[in-house]
Protein backbone atom coordinates (compact mmCIF):
# COMPACT_ATOMS: atom_id res chain seq x y z
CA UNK A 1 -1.90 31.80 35.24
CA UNK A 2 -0.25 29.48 32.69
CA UNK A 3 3.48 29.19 32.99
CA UNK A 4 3.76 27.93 29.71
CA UNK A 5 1.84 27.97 26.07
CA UNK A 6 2.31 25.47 23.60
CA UNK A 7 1.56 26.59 19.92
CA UNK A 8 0.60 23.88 17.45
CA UNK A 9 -0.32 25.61 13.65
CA UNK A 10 -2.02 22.58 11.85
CA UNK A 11 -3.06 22.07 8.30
CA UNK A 12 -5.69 19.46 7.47
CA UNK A 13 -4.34 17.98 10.77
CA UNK A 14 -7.37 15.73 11.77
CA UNK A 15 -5.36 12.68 11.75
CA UNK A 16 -2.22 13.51 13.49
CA UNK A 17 -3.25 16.33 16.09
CA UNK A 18 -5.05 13.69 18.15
CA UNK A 19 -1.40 11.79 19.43
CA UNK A 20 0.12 15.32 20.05
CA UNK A 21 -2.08 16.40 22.71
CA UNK A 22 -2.64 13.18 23.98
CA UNK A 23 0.81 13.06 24.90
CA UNK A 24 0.70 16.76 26.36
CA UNK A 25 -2.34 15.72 28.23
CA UNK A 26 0.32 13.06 30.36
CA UNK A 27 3.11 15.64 30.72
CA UNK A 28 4.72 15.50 34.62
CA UNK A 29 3.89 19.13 34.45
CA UNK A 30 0.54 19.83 36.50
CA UNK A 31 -2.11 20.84 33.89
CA UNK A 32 -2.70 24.03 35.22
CA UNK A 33 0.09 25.74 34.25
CA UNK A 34 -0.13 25.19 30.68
CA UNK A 35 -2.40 25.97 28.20
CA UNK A 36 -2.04 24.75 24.31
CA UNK A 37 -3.19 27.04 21.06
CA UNK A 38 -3.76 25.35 18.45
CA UNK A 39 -4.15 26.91 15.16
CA UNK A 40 -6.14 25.75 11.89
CA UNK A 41 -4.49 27.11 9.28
CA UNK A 42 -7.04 27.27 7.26
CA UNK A 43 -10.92 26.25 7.50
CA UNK A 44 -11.26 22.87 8.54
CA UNK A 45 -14.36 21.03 9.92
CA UNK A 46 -12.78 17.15 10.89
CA UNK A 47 -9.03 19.06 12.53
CA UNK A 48 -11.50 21.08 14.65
CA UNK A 49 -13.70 18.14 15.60
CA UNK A 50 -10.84 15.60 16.41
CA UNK A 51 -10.22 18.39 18.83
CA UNK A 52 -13.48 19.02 20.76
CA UNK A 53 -13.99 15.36 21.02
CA UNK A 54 -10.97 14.91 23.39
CA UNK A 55 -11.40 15.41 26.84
CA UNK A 56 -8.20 17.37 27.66
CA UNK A 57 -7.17 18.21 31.17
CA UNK A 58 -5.49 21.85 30.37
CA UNK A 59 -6.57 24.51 28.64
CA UNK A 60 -7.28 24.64 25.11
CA UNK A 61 -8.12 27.49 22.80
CA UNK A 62 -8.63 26.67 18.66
CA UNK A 63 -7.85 29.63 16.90
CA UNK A 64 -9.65 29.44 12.71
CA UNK A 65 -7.99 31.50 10.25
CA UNK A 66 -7.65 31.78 6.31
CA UNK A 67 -5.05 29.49 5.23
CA UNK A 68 -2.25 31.44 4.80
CA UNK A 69 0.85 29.12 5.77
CA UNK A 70 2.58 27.93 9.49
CA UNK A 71 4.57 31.23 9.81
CA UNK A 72 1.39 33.20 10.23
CA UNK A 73 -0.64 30.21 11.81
CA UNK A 74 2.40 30.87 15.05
CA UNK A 75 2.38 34.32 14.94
CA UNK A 76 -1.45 34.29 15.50
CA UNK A 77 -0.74 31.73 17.99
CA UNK A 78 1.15 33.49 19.87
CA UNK A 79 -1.06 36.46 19.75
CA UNK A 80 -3.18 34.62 21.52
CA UNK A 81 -1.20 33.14 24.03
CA UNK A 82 -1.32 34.15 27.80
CA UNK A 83 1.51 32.49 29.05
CA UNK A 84 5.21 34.84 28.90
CA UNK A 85 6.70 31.62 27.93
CA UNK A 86 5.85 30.06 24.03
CA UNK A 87 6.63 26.07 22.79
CA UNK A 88 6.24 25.84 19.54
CA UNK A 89 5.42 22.07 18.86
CA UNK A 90 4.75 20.78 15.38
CA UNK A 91 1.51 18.59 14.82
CA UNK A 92 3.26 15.55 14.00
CA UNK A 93 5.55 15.50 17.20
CA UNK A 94 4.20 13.65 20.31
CA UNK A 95 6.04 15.16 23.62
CA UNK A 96 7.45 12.74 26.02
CA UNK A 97 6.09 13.18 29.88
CA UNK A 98 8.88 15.55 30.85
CA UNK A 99 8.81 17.79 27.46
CA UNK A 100 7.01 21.02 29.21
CA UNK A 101 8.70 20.85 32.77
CA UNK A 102 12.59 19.95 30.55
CA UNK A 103 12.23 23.49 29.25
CA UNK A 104 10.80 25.48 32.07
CA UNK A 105 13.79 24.23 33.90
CA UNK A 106 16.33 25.52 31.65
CA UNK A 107 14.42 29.24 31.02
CA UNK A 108 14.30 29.41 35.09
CA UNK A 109 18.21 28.66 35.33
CA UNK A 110 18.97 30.61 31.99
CA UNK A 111 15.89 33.35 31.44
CA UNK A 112 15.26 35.40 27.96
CA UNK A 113 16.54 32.93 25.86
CA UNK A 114 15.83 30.41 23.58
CA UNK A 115 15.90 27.11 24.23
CA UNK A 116 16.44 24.21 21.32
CA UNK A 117 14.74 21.20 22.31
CA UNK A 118 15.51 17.75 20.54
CA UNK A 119 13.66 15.20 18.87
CA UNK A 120 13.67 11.61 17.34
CA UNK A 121 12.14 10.23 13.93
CA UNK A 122 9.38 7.65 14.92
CA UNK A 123 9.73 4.51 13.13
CA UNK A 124 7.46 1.95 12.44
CA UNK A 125 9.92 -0.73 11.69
CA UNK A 126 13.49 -1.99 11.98
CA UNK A 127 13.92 -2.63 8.47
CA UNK A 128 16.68 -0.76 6.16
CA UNK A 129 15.18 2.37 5.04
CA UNK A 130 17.42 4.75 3.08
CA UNK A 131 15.97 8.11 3.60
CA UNK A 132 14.17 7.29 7.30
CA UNK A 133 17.82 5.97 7.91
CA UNK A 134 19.54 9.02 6.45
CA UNK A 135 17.17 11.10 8.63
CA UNK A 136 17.93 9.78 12.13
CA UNK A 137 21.58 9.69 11.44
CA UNK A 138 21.74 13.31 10.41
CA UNK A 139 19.43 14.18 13.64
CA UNK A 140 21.56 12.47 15.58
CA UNK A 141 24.37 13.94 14.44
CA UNK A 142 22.83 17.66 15.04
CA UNK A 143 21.78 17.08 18.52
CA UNK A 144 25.09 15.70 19.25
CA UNK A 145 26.76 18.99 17.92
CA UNK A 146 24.34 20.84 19.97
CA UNK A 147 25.28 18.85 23.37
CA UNK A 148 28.92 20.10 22.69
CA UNK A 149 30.07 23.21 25.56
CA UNK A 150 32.10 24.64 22.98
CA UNK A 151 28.85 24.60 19.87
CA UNK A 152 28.86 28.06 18.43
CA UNK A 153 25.05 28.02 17.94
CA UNK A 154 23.80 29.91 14.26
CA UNK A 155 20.29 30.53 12.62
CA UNK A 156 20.37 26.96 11.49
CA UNK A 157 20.21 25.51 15.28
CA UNK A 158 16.37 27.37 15.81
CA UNK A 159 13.81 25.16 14.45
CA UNK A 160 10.06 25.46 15.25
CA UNK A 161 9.83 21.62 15.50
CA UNK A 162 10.90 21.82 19.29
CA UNK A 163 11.83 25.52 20.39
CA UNK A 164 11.07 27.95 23.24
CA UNK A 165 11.24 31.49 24.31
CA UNK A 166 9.41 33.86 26.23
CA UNK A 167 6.47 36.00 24.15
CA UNK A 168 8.00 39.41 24.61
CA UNK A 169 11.43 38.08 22.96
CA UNK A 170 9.08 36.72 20.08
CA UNK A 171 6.75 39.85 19.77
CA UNK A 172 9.71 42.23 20.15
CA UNK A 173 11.60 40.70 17.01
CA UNK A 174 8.31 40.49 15.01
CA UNK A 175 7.57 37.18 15.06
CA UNK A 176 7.75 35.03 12.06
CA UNK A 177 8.58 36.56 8.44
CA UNK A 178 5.66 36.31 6.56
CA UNK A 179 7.31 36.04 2.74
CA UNK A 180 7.58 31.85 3.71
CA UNK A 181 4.17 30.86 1.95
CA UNK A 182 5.28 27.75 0.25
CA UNK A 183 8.93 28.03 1.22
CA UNK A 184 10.92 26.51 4.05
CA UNK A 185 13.16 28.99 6.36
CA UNK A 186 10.81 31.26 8.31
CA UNK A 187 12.36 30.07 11.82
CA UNK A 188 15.97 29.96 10.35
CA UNK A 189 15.30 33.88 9.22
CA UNK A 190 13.84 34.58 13.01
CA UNK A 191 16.48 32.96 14.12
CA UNK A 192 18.89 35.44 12.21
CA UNK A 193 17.00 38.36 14.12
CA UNK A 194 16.99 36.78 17.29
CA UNK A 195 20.93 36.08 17.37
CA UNK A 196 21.42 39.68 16.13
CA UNK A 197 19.33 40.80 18.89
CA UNK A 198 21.37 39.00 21.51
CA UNK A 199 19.07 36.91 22.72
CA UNK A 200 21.25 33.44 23.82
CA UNK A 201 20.30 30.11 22.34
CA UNK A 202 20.54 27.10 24.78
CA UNK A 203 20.18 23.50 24.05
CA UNK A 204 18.01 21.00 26.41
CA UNK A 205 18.99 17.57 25.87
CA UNK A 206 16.17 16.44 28.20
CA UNK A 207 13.21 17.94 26.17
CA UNK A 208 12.40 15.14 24.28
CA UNK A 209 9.58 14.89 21.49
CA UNK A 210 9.44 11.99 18.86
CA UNK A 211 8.65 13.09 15.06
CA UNK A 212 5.73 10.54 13.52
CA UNK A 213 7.10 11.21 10.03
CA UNK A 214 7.40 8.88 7.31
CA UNK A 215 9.93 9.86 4.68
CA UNK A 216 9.79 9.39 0.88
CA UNK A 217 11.47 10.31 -1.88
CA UNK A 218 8.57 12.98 -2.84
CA UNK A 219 8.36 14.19 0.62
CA UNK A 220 12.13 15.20 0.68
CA UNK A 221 12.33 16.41 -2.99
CA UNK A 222 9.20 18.85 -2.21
CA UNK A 223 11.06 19.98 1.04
CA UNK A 224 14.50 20.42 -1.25
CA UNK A 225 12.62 22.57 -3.42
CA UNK A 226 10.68 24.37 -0.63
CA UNK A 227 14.65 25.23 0.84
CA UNK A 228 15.88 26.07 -2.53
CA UNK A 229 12.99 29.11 -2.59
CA UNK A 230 13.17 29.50 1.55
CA UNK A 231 17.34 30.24 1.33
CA UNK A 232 17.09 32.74 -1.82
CA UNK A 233 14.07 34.69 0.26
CA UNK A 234 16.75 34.67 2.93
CA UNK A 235 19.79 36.23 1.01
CA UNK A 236 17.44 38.54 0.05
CA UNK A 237 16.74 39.88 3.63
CA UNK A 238 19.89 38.86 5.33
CA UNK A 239 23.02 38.85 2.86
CA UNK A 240 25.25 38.65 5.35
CA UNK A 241 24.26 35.05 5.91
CA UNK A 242 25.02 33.91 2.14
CA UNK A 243 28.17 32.54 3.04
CA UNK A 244 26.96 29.67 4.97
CA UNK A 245 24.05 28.97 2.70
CA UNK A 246 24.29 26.09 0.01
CA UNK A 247 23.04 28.63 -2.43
CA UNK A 248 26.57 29.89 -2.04
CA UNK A 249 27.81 26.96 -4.62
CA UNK A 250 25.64 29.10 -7.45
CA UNK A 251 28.25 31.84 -7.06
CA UNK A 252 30.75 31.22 -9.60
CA UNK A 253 29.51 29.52 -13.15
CA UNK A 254 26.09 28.62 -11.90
CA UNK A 255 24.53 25.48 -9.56
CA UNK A 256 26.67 22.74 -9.08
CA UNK A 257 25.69 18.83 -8.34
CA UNK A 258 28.75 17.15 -6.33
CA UNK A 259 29.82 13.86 -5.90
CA UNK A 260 32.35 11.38 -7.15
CA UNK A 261 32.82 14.20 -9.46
CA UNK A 262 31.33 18.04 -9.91
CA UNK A 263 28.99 18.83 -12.04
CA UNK A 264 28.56 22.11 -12.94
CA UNK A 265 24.36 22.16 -13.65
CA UNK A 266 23.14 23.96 -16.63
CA UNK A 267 19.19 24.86 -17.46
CA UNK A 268 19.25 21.99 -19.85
CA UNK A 269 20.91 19.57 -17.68
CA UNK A 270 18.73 20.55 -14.48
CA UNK A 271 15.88 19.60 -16.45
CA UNK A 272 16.81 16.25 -17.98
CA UNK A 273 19.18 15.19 -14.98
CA UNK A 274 15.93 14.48 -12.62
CA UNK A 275 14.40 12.55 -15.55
CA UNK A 276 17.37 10.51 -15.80
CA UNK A 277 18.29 10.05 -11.72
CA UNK A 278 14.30 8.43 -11.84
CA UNK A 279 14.60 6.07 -14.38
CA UNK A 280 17.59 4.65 -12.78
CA UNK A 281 16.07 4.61 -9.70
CA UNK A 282 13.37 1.31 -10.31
CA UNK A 283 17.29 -0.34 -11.56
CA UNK A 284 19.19 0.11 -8.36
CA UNK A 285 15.63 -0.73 -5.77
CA UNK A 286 15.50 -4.38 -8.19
CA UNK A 287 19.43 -4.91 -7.53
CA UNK A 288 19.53 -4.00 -4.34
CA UNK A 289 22.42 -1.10 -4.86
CA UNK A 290 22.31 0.35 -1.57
CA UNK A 291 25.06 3.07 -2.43
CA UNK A 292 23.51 3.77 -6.11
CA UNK A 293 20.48 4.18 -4.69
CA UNK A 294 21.65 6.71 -2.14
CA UNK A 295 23.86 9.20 -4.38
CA UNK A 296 20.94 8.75 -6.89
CA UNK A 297 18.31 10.26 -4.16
CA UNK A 298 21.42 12.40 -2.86
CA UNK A 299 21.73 13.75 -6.35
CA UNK A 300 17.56 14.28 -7.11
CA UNK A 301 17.18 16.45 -3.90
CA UNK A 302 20.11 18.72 -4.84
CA UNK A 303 18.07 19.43 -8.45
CA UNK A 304 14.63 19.86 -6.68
CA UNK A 305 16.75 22.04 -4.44
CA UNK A 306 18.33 24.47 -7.46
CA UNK A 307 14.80 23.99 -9.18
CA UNK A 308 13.05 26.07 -6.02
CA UNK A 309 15.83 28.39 -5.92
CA UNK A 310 15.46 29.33 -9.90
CA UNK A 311 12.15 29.05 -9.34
CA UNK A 312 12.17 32.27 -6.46
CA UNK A 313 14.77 33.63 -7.78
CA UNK A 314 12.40 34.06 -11.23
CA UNK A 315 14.99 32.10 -13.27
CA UNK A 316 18.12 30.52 -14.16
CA UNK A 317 19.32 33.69 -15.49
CA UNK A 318 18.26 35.56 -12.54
CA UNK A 319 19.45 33.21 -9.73
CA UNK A 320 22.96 33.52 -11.76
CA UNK A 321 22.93 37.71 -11.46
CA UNK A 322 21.33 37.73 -7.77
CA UNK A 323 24.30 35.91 -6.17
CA UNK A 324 27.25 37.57 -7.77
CA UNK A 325 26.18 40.62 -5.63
CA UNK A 326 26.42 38.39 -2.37
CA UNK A 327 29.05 38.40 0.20
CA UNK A 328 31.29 35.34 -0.28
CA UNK A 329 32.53 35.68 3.12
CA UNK A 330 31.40 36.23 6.46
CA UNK A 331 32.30 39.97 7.73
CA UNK A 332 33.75 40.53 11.12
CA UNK A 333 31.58 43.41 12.93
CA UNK A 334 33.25 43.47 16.12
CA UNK A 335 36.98 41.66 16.00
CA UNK A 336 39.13 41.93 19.34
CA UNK A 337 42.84 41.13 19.70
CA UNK A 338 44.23 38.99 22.95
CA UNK A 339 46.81 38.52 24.74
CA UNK A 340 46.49 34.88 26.22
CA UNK A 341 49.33 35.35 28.78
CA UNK A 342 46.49 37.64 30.31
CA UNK A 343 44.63 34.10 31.25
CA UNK A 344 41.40 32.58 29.76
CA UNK A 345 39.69 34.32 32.83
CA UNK A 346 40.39 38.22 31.80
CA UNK A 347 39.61 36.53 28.33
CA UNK A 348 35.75 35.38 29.55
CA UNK A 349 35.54 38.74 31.04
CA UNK A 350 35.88 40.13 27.84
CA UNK A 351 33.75 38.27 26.04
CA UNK A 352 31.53 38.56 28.55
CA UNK A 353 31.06 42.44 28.16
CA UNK A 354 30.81 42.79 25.02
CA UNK A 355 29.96 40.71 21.86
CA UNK A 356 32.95 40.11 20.12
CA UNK A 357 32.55 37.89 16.32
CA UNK A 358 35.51 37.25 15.85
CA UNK A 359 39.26 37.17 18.08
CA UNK A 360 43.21 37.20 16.83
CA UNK A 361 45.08 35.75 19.60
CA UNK A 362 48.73 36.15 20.24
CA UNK A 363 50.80 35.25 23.50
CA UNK A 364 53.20 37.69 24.54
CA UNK A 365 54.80 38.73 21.10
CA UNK A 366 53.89 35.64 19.15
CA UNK A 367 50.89 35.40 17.40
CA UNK A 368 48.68 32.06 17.90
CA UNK A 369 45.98 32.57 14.95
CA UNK A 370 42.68 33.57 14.39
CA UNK A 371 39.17 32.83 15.33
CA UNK A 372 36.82 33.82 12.33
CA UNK A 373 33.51 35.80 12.32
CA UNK A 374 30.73 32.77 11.27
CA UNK A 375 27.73 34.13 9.53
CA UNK A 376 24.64 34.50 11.97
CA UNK A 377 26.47 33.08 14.76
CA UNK A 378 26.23 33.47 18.46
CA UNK A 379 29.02 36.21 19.29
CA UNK A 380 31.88 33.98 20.33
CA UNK A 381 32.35 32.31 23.96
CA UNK A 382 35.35 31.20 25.96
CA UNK A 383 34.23 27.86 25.26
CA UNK A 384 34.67 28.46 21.91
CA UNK A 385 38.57 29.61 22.16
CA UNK A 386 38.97 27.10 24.93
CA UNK A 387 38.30 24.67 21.95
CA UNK A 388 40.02 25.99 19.10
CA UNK A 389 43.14 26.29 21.62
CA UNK A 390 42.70 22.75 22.33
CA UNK A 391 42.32 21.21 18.33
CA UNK A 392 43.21 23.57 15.90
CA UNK A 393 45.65 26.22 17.49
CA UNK A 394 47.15 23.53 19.99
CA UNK A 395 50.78 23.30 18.18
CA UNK A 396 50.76 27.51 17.89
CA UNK A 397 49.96 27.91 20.80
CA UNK A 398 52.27 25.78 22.78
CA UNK A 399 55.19 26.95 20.26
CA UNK A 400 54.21 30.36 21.04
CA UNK A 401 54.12 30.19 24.70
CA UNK A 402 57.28 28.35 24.79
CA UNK A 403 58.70 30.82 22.59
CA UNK A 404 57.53 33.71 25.24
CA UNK A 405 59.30 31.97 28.23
């Protein structure tokens, strides 16, 4: 029996399926305990016969369906999937040798969670790219917060690029959402439900894959837009989430563009803005105005991002009266108060029984401060007071524990 299965929905994939499983055909993980389900979302011919033609050493099972988007091409996946551990991979990732055997190790010394793998942007050159630079500096940047002990992990940190957890988890929370068609956020949303659930998220630094993507500008303007619609199908199901969203800057007067200054959008300006931001554009490539260029491209994706939110949200209008019913801030569910001359060990114990969101810490008579509730968060850790003790509360609490002596 396979110890592992490693979902792959692909649309129109012929051309980049082929790298994917040739790189899962040279894991260090025996073949035999994997097997790899591969979805076509959607009838396609040359995807299916790329496939066939490979002579794969594990087990491989095509599954055709209607096309219907990538949240239902996993869930069928995983329907068909006879391993109790899933990996969702994307078709565009290629898994280095030690990919599958990286995150069996860390469900055998953690089990029934999730584990985040991480991943770099393939690049075919060394030149100066803006956006392919922009890319690997904000991945690197994520998978560096994720490496911390004391990262509080949230919805945001579960992303079906990379990502395992065992079926019955998966199957027990419903799998993915299937309102995503078109829109970007189905495994943020299961993440939501996941988290709620309890299930822990862990982070493998050693489960490497490398994304073959090439950015451009209309790659990352159709993804803004796709987020824009993704995040207002999101505060629809899970409110309680708003306040971390970037939807959350429509609350007051309506979208807002920042930057040197901010601009407070209008229906109007969100329509000329993008038709402006592009004819400047061909000007700052010809000078060579590295910074223009960026905040001009910085600037376009926020529009294409408000454009797919008014766009799910049915209009300007409506976006406007949707999110003045939202929470602004994150509520506190469970909220503890703690004594720290009891010692961070009767303080993990605590944690450690039940899940606490959010903690006001005093020592002895004095009070320290307070660790907020953060919306779709893990419940909070002793790493996570260990750290705010350490940066944040440090002058408090030594003051207050001098003050108690």
């Amino acid at each position: 029996m396979s110890l592992i299965t490693v979902v792959i929905p692909t649309h129109r994939g012929a051309s980049r399926i082929g790298p994917t499983l040739a790189s899962l055909a040279a894991q260090t993980l025996p073949a035999q305990d994997f097997e790899v389900v591969i979805v076509l979302d959607g009838h396609d011919p040359p995807t299916h016969k790329a496939i066939t033609a490979m002579q794969l050493p594990f087990v491989t099972v095509i599954v055709e369906r209607e096309h219907a988007g990538a949240a239902q091409a996993r869930n069928r996946g995983v329907a068909a999937a006879g391993a109790p551990l899933v990996l969702f991979l994307d078709d565009d990732m290629t898994a280095t040798p030690d990919l599958l055997a990286a995150h069996l190790r860390m469900h055998q010394r953690y089990p029934g969670g999730v584990v985040i793998g991480c991943f770099s942007q393939s690049r075919s050159s060394h030149r100066v790219a803006l956006l392919a630079d922009g890319a690997d500096i904000w991945w690197a940047d994520h998978f560096a917060e994720l490496a911390r002990p004391e990262h509080r992990f949230t919805f945001r940190d579960f992303c079906t690029g990379n990502v395992s957890l065992p079926r019955a988890r998966f199957l027990d929370c419903g799998g993915f959402s299937t309102q995503f068609k078109g829109a970007a956020g189905e495994d943020y949303e299961l993440g939501i439900r996941l988290l709620r659930r309890g299930v822990p998220f862990r982070f493998a630094i050693d489960a490497v894959s490398v994304h073959r993507y090439a950015a451009s500008l209309p790659r990352l303007l159709d993804r803004a837009r796709a987020e824009g619609r993704g995040h207002v199908i999101m505060a629809r199901l899970h409110p309680e989430v708003f306040p971390v969203l970037p939807l959350r800057d429509a609350a007051d007067d309506g979208p807002v563009l920042k930057g040197d200054r901010v601009l407070r959008l209008t229906p109007r300006r969100l329509k000329l803005l993008p038709l402006l931001l592009h004819g400047l554009l061909p000007l700052a490539r010809a000078l060579k105005l590295r910074r223009l260029l960026q905040k001009l491209q910085g600037s376009l994706r926020v529009c294409a991002y408000w454009e797919g939110a008014c766009q799910e949200a049915g209009s300007w209008a409506d976006l406007q009266a949707f999110v003045q019913d939202l929470p602004l801030v994150a509520a506190a569910h469970r909220e503890i108060e703690f004594d720290l001359a009891s010692g961070m060990a009767v303080l993990a114990q605590t944690l450690g029984a039940t899940a606490v969101d959010a903690v006001r810490l005093r020592f002895g008579r004095h009070a320290v401060g307070r660790i907020a509730p953060l919306a779709g968060a893990e419940p909070l850790r002793v790493e996570h007071v260990r750290h705010a003790l350490a940066q944040r509360l440090a002058l408090r609490f030594l003051m207050a524990r001098e003050a108690d002596t």
